[in-house]
C-alpha atoms as a PDB file:
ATOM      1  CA  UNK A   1       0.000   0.000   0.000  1.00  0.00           C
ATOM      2  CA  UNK A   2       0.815   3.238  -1.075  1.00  0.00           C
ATOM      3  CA  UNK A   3       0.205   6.101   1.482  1.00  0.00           C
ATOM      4  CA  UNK A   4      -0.545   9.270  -0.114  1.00  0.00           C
ATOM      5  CA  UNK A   5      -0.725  12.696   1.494  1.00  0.00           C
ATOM      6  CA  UNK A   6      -3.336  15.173  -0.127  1.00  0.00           C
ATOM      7  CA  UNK A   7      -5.936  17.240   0.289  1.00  0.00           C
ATOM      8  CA  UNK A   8      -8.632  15.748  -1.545  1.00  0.00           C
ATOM      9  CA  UNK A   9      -9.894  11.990  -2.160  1.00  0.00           C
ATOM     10  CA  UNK A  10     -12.468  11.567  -5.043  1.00  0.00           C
ATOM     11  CA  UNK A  11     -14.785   8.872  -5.336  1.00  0.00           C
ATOM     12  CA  UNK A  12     -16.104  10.460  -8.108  1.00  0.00           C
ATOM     13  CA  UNK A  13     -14.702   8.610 -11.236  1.00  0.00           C
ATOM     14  CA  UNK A  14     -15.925  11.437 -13.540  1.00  0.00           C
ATOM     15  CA  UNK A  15     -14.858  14.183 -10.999  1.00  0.00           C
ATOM     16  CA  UNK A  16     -11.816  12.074 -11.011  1.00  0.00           C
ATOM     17  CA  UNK A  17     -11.143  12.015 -14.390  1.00  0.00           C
ATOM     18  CA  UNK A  18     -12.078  15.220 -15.001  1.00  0.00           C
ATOM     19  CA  UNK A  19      -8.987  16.465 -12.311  1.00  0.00           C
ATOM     20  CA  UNK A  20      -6.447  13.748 -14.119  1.00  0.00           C
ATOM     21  CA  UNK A  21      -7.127  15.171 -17.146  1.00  0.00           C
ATOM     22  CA  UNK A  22      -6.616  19.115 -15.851  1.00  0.00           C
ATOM     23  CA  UNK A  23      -3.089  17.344 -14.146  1.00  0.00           C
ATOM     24  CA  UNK A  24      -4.744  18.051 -10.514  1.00  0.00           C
ATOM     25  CA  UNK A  25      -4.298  13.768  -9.749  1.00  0.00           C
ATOM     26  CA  UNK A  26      -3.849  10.682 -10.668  1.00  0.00           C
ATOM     27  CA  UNK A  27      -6.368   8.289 -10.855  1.00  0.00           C
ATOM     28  CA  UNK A  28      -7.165   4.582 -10.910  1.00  0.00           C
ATOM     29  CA  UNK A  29      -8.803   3.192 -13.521  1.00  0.00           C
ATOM     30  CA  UNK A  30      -9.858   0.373 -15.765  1.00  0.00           C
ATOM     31  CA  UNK A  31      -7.535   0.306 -19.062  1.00  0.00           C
ATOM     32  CA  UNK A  32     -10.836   0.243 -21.318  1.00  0.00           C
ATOM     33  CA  UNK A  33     -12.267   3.092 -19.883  1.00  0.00           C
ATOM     34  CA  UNK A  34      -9.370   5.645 -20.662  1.00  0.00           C
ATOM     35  CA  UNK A  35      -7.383   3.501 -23.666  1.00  0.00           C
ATOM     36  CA  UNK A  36      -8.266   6.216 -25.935  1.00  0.00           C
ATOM     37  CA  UNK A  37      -7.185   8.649 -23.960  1.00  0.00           C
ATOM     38  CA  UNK A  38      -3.877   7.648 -23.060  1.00  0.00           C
ATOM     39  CA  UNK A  39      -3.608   6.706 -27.053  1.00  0.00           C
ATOM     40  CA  UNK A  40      -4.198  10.485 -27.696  1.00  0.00           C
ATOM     41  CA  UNK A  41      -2.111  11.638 -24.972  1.00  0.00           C
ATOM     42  CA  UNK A  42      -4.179  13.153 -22.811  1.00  0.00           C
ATOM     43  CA  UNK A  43      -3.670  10.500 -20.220  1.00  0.00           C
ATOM     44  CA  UNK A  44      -0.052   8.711 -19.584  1.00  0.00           C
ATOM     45  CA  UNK A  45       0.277   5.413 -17.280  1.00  0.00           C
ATOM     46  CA  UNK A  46       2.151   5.406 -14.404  1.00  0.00           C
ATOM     47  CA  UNK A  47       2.614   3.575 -11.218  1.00  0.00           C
ATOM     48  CA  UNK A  48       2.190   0.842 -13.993  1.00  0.00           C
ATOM     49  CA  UNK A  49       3.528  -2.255 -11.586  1.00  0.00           C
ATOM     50  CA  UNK A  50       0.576  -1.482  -9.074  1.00  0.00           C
ATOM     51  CA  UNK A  51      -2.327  -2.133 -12.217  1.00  0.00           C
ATOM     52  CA  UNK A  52      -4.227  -5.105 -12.030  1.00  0.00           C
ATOM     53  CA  UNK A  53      -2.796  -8.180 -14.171  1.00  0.00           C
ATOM     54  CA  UNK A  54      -5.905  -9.736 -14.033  1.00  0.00           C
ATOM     55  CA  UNK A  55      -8.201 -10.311 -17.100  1.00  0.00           C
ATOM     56  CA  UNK A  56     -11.253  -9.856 -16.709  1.00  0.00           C
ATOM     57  CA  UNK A  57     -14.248  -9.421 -13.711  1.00  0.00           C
ATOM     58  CA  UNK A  58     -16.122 -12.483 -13.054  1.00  0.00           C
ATOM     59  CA  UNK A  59     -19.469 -12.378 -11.492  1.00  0.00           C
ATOM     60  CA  UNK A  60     -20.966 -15.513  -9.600  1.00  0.00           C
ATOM     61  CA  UNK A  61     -24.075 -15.364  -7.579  1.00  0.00           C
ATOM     62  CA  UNK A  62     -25.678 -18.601  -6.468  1.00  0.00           C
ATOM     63  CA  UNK A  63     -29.030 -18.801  -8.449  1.00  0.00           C
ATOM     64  CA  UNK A  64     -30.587 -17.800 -11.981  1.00  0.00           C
ATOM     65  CA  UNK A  65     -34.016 -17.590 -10.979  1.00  0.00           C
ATOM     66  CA  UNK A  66     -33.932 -14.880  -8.075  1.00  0.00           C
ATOM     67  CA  UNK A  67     -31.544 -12.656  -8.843  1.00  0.00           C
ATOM     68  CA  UNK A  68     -32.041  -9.130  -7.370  1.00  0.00           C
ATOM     69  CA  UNK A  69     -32.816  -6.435 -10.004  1.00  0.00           C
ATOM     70  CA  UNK A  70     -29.988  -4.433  -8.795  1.00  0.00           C
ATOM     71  CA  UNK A  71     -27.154  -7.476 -10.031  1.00  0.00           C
ATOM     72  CA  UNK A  72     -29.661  -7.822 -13.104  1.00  0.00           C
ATOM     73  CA  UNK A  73     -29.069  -4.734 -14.131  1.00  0.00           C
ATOM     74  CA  UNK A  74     -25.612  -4.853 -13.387  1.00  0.00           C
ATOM     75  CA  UNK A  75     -25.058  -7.816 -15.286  1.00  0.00           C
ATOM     76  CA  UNK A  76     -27.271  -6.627 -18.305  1.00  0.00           C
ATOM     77  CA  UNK A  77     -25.145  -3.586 -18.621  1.00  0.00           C
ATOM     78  CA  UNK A  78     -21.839  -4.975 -18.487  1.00  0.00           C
ATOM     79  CA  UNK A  79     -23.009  -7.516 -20.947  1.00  0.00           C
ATOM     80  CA  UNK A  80     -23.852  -4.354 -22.915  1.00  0.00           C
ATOM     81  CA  UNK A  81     -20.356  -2.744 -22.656  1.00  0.00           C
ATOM     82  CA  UNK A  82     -18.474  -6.229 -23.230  1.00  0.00           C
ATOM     83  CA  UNK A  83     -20.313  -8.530 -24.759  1.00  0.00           C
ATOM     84  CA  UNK A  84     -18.949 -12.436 -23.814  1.00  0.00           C
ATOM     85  CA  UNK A  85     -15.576 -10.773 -22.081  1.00  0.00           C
ATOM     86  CA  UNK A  86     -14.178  -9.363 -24.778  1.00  0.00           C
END
């Protein structure tokens, strides 16, 4: 763990990104969400050995038939975003 002195913790990820992108913090993200802007260079990596090597998030929950509208929707929308992982 990294302990970081500042004034100001967001947990805000478009506040967030909005201050990364002015060069007022860094911020932790996933890769999809700002690949195109580090592509353009608005955005550079760094810290890179404390990112996630992982692939992909996996969602289990015990049972098909009563699953709470909240993980429904949850599921429907990342199933949106990346359809079958990829």
């Amino acid at each position: 763990m990294i302990d970081v002195s500042g004034p100001v913790t967001i947990g805000n990820s478009r506040i967030g990104l909005h201050m990364a992108l002015s060069g007022a913090a860094l911020i932790y993200a996933a890769e999809p969400s700002i690949a195109a802007l580090v592509a353009e260079g608005r955005l550079r990596v760094v810290l890179e050995e404390w990112g996630s090597r992982g692939e992909a998030f996996h969602i289990y929950y015990s049972s098909r038939r009563q699953v709470p509208s909240s993980l429904r929707l949850l599921i429907d929308l990342i199933r949106e975003i990346r359809p079958m992982g990829f």
